[in-house]
Protein backbone atom coordinates (compact mmCIF):
# COMPACT_ATOMS: atom_id res chain seq x y z
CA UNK A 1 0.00 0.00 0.00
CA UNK A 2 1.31 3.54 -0.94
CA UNK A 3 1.57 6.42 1.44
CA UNK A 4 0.01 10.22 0.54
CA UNK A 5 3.70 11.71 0.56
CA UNK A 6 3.92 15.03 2.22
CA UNK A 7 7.22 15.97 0.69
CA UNK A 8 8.38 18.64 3.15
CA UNK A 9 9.14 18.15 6.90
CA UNK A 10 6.02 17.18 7.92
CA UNK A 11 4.07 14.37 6.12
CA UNK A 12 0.85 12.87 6.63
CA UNK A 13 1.10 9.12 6.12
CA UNK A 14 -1.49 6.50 5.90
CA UNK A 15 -0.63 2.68 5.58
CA UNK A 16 -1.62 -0.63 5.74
CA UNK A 17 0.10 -1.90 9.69
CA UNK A 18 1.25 0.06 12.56
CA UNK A 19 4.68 0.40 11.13
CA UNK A 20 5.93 -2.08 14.20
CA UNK A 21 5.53 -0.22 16.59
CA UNK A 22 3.70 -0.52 19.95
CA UNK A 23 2.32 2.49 22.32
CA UNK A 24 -0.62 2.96 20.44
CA UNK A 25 -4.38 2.43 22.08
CA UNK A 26 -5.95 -0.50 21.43
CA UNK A 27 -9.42 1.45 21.62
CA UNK A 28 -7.96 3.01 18.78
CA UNK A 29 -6.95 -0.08 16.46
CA UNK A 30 -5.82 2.16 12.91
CA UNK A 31 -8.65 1.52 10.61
CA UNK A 32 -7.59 -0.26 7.79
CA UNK A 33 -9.42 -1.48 4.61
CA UNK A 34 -7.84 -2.56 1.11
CA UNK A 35 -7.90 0.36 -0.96
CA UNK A 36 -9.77 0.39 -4.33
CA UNK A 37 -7.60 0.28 -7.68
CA UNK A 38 -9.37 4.13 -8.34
CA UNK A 39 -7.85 4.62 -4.90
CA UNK A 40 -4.60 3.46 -4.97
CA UNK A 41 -3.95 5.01 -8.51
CA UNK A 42 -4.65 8.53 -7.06
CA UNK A 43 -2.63 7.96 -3.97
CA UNK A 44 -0.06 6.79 -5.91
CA UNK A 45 -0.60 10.19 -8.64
CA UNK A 46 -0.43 11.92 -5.44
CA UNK A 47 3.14 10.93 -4.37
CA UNK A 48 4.27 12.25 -7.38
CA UNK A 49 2.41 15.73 -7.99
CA UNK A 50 3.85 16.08 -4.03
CA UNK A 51 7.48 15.91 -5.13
CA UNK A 52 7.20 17.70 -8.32
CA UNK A 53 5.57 20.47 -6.40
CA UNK A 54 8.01 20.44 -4.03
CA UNK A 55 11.10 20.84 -6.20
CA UNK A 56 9.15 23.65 -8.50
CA UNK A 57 8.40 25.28 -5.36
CA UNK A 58 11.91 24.56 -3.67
CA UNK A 59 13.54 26.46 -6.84
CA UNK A 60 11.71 30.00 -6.11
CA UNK A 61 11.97 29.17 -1.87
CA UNK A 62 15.76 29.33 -0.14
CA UNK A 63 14.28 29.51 2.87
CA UNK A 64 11.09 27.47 4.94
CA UNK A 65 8.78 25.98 3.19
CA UNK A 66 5.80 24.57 3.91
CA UNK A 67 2.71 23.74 2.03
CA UNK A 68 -0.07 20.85 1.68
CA UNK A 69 -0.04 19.14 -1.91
CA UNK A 70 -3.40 17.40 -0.53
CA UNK A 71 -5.09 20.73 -0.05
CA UNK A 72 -3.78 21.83 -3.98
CA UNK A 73 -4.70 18.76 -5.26
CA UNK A 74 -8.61 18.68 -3.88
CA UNK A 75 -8.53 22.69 -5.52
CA UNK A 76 -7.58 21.82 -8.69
CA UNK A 77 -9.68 18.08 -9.03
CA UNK A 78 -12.71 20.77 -8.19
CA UNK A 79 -11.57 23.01 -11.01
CA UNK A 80 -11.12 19.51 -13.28
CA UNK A 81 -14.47 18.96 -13.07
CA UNK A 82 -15.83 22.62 -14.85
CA UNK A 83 -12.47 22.19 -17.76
CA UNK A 84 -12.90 20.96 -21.31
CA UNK A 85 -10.29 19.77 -23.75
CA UNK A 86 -6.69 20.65 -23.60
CA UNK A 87 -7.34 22.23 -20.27
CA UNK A 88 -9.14 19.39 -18.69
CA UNK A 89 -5.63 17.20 -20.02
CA UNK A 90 -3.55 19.24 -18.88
CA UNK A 91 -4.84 20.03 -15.73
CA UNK A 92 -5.18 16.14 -15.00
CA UNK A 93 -1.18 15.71 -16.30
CA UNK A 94 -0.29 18.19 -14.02
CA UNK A 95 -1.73 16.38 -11.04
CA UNK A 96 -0.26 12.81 -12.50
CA UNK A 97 -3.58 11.50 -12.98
CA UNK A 98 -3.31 10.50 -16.56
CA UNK A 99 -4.85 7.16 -15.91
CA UNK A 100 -8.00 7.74 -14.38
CA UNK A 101 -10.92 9.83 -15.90
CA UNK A 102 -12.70 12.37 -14.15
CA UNK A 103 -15.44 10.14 -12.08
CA UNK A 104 -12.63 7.85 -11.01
CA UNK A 105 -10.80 10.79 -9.44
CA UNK A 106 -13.62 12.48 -8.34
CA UNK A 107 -15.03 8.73 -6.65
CA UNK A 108 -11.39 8.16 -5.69
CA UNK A 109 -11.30 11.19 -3.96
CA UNK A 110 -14.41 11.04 -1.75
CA UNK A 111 -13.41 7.44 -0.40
CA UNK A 112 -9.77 8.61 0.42
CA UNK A 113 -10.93 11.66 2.14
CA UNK A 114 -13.18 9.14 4.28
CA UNK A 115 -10.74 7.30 5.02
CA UNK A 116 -8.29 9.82 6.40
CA UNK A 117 -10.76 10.66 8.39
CA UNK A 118 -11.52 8.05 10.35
CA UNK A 119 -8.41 5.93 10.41
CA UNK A 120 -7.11 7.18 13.81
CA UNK A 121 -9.52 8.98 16.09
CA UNK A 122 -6.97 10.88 18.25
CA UNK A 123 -6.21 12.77 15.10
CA UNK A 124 -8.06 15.83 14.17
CA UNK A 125 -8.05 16.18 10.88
CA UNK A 126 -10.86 18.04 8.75
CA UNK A 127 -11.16 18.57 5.09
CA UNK A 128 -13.45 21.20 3.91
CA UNK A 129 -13.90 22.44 0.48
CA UNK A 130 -16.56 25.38 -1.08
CA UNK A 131 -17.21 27.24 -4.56
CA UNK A 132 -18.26 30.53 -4.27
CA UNK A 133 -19.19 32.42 -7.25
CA UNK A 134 -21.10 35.52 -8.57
CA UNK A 135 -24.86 35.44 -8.25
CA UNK A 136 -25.78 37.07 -11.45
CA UNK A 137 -24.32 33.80 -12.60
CA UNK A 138 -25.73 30.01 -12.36
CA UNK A 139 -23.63 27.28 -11.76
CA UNK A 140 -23.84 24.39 -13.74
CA UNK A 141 -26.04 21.28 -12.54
CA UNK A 142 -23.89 19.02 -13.72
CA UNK A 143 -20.94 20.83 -11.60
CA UNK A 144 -22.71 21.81 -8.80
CA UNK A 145 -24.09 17.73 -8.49
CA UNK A 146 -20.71 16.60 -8.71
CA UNK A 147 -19.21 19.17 -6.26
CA UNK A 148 -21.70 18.25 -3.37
CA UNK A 149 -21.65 14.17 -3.90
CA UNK A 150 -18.11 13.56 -4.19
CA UNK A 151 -16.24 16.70 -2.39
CA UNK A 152 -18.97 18.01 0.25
CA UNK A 153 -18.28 21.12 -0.72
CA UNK A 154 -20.42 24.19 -0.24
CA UNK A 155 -21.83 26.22 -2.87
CA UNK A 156 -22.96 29.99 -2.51
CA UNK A 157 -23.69 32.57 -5.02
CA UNK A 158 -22.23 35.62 -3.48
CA UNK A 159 -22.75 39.86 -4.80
CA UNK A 160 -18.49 40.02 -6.00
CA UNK A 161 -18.94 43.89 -5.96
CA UNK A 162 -19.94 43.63 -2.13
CA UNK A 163 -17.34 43.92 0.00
CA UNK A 164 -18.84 41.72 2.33
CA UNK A 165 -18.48 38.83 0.37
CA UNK A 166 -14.58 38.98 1.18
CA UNK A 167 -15.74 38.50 4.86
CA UNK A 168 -17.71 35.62 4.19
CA UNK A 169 -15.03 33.59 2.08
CA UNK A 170 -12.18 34.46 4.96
CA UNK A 171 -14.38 33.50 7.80
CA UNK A 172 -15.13 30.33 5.83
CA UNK A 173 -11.55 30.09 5.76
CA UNK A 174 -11.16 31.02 9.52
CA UNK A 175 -13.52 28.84 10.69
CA UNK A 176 -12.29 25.65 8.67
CA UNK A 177 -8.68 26.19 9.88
CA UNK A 178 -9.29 26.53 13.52
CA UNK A 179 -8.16 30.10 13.25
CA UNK A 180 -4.69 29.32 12.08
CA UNK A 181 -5.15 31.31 8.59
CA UNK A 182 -7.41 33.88 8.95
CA UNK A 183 -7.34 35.63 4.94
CA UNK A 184 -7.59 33.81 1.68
CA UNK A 185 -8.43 37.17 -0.18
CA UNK A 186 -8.00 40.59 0.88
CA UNK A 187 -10.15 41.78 -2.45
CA UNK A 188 -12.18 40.17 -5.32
CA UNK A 189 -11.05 41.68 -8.55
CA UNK A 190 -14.10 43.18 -11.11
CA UNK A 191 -13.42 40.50 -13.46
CA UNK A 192 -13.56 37.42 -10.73
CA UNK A 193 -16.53 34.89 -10.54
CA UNK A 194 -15.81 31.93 -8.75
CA UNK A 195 -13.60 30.29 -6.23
CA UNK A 196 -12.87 27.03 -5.50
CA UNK A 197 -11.61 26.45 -2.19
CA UNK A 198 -10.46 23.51 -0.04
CA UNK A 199 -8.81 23.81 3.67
CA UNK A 200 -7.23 21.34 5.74
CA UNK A 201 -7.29 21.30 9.73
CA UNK A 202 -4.80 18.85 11.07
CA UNK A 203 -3.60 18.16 14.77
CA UNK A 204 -2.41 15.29 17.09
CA UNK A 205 -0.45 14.27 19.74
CA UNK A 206 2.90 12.64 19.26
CA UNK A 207 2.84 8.84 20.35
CA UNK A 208 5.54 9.47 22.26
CA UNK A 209 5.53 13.10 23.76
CA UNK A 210 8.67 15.10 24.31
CA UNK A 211 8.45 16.32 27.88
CA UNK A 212 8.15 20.06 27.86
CA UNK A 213 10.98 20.54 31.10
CA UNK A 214 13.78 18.65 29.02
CA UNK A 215 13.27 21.20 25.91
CA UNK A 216 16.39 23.68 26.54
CA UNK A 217 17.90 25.95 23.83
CA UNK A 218 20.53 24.61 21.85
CA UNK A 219 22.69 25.19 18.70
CA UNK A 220 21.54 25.05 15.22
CA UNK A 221 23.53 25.34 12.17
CA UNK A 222 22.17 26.59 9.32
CA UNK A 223 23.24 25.98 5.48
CA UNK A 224 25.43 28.96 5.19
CA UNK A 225 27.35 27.55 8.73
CA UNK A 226 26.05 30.09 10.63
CA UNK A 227 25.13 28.72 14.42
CA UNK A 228 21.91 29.93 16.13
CA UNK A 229 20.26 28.76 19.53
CA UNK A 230 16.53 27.19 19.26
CA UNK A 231 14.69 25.83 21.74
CA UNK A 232 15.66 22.20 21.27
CA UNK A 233 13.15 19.00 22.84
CA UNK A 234 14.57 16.20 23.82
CA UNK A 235 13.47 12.86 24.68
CA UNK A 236 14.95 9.26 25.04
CA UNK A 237 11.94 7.40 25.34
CA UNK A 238 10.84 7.65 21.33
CA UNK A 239 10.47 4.46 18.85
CA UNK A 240 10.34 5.49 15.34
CA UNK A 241 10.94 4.06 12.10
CA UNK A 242 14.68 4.90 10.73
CA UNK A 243 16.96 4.41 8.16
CA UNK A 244 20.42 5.62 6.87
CA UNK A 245 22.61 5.04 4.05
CA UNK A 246 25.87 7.22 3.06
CA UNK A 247 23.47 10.53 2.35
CA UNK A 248 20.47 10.64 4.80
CA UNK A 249 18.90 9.60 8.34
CA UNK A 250 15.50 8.40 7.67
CA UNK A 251 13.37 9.08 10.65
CA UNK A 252 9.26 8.24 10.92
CA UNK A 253 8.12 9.58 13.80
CA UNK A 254 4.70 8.39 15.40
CA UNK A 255 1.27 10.46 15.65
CA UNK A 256 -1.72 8.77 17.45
CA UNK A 257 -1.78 5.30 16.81
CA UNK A 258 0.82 5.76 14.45
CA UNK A 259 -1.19 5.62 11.00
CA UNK A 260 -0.15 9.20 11.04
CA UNK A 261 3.46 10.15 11.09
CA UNK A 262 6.40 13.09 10.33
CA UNK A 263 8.63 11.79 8.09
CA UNK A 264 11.92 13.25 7.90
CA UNK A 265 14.91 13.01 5.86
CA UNK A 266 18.29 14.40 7.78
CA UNK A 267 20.88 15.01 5.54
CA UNK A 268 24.31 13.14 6.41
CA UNK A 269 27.01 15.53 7.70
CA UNK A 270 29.06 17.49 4.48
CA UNK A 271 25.28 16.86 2.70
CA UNK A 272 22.21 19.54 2.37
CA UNK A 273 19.01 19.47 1.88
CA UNK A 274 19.51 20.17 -1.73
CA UNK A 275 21.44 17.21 -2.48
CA UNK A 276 18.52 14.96 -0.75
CA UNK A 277 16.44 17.09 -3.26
CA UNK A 278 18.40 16.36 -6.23
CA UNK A 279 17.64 11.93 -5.51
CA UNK A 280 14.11 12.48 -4.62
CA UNK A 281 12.22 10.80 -6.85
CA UNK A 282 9.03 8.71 -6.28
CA UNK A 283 11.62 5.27 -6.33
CA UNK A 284 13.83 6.80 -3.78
CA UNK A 285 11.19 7.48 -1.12
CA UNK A 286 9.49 4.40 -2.35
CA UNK A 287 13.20 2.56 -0.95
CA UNK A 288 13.74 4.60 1.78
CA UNK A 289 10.45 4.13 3.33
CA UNK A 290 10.55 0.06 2.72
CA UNK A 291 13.56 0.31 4.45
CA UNK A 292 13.10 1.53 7.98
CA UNK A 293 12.77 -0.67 10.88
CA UNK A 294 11.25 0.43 14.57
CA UNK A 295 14.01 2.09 16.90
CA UNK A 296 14.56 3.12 20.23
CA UNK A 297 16.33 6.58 20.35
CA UNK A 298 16.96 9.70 21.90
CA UNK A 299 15.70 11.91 20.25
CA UNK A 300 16.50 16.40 19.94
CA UNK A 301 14.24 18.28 17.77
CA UNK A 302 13.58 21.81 17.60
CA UNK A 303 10.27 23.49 18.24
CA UNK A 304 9.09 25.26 15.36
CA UNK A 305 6.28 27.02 13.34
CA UNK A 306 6.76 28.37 9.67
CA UNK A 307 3.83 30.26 8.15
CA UNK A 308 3.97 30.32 4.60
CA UNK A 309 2.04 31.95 1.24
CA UNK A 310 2.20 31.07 -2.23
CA UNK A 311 0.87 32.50 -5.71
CA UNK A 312 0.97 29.35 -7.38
CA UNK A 313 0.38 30.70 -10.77
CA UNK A 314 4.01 30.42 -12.51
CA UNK A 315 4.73 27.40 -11.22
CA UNK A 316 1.45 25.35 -11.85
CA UNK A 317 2.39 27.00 -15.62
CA UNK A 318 5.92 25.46 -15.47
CA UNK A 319 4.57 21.81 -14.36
CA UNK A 320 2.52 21.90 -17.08
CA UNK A 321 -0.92 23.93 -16.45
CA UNK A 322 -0.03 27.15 -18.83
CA UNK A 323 -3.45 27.21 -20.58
CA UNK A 324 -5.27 27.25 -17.97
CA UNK A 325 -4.56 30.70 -17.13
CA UNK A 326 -5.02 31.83 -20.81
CA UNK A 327 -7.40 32.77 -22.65
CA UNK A 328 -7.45 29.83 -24.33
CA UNK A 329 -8.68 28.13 -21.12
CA UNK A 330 -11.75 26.11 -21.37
CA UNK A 331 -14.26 26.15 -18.24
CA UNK A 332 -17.21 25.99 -20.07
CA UNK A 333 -18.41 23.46 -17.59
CA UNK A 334 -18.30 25.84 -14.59
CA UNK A 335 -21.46 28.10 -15.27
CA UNK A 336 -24.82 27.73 -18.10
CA UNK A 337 -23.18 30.94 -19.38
CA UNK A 338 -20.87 30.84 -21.61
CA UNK A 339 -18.57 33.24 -20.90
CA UNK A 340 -14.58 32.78 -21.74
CA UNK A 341 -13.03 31.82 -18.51
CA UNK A 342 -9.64 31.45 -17.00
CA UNK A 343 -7.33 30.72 -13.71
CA UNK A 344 -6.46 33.85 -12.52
CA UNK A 345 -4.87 32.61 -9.30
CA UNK A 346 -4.08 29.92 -6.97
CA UNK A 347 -3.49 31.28 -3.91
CA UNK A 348 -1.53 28.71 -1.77
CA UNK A 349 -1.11 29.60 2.61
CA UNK A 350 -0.05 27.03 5.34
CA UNK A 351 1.17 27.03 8.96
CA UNK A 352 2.57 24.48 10.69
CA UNK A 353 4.00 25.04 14.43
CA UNK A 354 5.70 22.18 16.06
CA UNK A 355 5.95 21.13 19.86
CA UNK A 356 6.12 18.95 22.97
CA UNK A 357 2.95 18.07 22.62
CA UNK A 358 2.63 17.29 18.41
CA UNK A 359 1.84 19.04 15.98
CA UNK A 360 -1.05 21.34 14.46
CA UNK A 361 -1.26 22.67 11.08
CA UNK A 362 -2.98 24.08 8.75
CA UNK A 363 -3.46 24.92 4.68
CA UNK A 364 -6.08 26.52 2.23
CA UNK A 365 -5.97 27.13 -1.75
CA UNK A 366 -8.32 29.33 -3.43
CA UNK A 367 -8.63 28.62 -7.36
CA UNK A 368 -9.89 32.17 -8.61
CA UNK A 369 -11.77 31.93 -11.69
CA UNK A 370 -12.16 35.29 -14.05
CA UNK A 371 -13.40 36.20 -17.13
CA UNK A 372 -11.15 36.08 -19.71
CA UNK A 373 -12.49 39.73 -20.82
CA UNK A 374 -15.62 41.42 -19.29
CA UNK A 375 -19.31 40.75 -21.23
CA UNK A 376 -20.40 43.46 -22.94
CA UNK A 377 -22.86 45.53 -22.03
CA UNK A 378 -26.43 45.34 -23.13
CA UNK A 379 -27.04 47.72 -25.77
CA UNK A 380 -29.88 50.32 -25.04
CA UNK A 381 -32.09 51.97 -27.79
CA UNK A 382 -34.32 54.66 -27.00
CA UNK A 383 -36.77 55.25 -30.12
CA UNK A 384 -37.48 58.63 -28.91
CA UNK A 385 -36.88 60.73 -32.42
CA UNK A 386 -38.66 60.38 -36.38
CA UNK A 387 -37.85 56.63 -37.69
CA UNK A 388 -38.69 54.60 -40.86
CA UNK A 389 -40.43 51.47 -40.27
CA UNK A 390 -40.92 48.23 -42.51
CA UNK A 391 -43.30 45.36 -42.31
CA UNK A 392 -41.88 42.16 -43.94
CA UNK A 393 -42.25 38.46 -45.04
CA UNK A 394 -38.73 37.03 -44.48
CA UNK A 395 -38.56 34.42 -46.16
CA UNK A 396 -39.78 36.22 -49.64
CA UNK A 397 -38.37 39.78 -48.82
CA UNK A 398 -42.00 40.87 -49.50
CA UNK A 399 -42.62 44.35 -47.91
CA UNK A 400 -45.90 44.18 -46.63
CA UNK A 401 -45.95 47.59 -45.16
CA UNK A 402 -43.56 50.61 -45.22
CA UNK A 403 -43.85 53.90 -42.91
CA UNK A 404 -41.93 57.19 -41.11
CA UNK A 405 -43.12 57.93 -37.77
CA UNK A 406 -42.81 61.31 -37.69
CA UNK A 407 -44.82 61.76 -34.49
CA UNK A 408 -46.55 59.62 -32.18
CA UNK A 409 -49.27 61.85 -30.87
């Protein structure tokens, strides 16, 4: 069975055994099923839209970064669903979903998100998606159907020249991310009509909790050699999962009953991150993983939090996505009108903070969807001076009648 690889310091793992180690509750036995083919095809798509958004994003980031290629990925399958032609491919290339057609994702989708759910109650983990869009508007049936069955999601005509409607998409936001990412949007441009939106609420407890009077500063050393002092925890009481070879420590460390996990790759000393970077590949982690056993180890690890923003734009366009945010995009599945339509923005924010306890974090993309150029304006004609007036059979040209108003009265 394949993990969901979070490619960054923190990953959110699902598998198919406890990974060996003990600890957990047996009142809270992981829930495990076989997944579906659908399933394990998207999981496994997944994996590898993670890493390639990773190293895209990694290229334009030297320092934290921190994101949730679940929380993109549920955005843009929404968007999928309103796309037609070369921007429905491309779009479904970009998220390495080639193989599966749009009500296997969409199916795939729904029963993974269950699943994540439920598979270890001392998680808290929520996954909320909505479409908001301008009221003058109608969303399509077929869309709006497919929104609500597979992806929950809530779907609200809004006024886009209100102001208020930038409150109710950020509380939406606020409330979905326990208050950890308060703004999506700050405006809604004149030529916006729709988002789609999808946050993700996660927190739990380590398995084995650092205790908080053993956390003391200590020295870290960053790339450029510089030393700084963090608050360090410590604790020699943790099992994980671990692995090392000549360039990396491998190190899974337990959440809840340990279905849930931060992975984290430790570059050997004389290596960086960058050269882990360089011989990541979906085979790699696929090897590294396989190849941990449980250990008992003291463990230091700093406290942290990294808050982090994206515009997701250029480099959705570099993996492969550039027509969607021309206007040569095709969401004529989005709305009954047919207006031309593109991505204006993905709009990417996460925080993750890091402690004795575990860990809580937090993402949300917006997909912004705008008219490719404004509808014209209805054309108004006032009759109010002398006109010439015909009465015709079409079909013949026959004029029946022929006049000049001159005056009404």
């Amino acid at each position: 069975m394949r993990f969901y690889k979070w490619i960054i310091l923190i990953l959110l793992l699902f598998s198919g055994c406890s990974n060996g180690l003990d600890g957990s509750d047996d009142d809270n036995a992981p829930k495990i099923r076989n997944l579906s083919f659908e399933e394990q095809s998207l999981a496994e798509s997944s994996n590898g839209f993670a890493l390639d958004l990773f190293k895209a994003l990694d290229q334009q980031e030297s320092g934290n970064l921190f994101f949730s290629p679940l929380s993109v990925q549920y955005a843009l399958s929404m968007t999928l669903n309103g796309a037609m032609e070369e921007t429905f491919t491309s779009i479904k290339d970009v998220l390495n979903a080639s193989d599966l057609n749009e009500h296997e994702i969409n199916q795939a989708i729904q029963t993974l998100t269950d699943f994540l759910l439920q598979v270890d109650k001392e998680v808290l983990l929520t996954i909320a998606n909505s479409i908001w869009y301008e009221e003058k508007l109608t969303a399509a049936e077929t869309f709006r159907k497919a929104m609500q069955e597979y992806y929950n999601a809530e779907i609200k005509g809004l006024n886009f020249k209100s102001t208020e409607s930038v409150d109710i998409i950020n509380q939406w936001v606020n409330d979905k991310t326990e208050g950890l990412i308060k703004e999506l949007i700050n405006e809604i441009p004149e030529d916006a009509v729709m988002y789609l939106v999808n946050a993700i609420y996660y927190k739990a407890q380590w398995m084995y909790p650092f205790d908080d009077k053993k956390t003391e500063n200590a020295p870290f050393y960053l790339a450029n050699g510089q030393q700084i002092e963090v608050p360090m925890m410590y604790s020699n009481e943790v099992k994980v999962d671990y692995f090392s070879d000549e360039g990396v420590d491998v190190i899974n460390i337990p959440y809840g009953n340990g279905q849930y996990s931060m992975l984290v790759l430790l570059p050997k000393q004389g290596k960086t991150t960058e050269d882990i970077i360089k011989v990541m590949n979906e085979n790699s982690m696929e090897s590294w993983e396989s190849s941990v056993t449980p250990t008992e180890v003291e463990l230091f690890m700093p406290k942290f939090k990294i808050e982090y923003k994206a515009l997701l734009n250029e480099t959705l366009s570099d993996m492969g996505m550039e027509i969607a945010f021309t206007d040569r995009a095709d969401f004529t599945r989005l709305f009954e009108e047919q207006y031309g339509l593109m991505i204006s923005k993905v709009i990417h924010k996460a925080v993750i903070e890091v402690n004795e306890e575990g860990t809580e974090a937090a993402a949300v993309t917006g997909v912004e969807v705008s008219l490719t150029s404004l509808p014209p304006e209805k054309l108004v004609l006032t009759l109010n001076r002398p006109f010439i007036f015909f009465i015709k059979e079409k079909h013949t040209g026959a004029v029946l009648f022929a006049g000049k108003l001159a005056d009404p009265v």
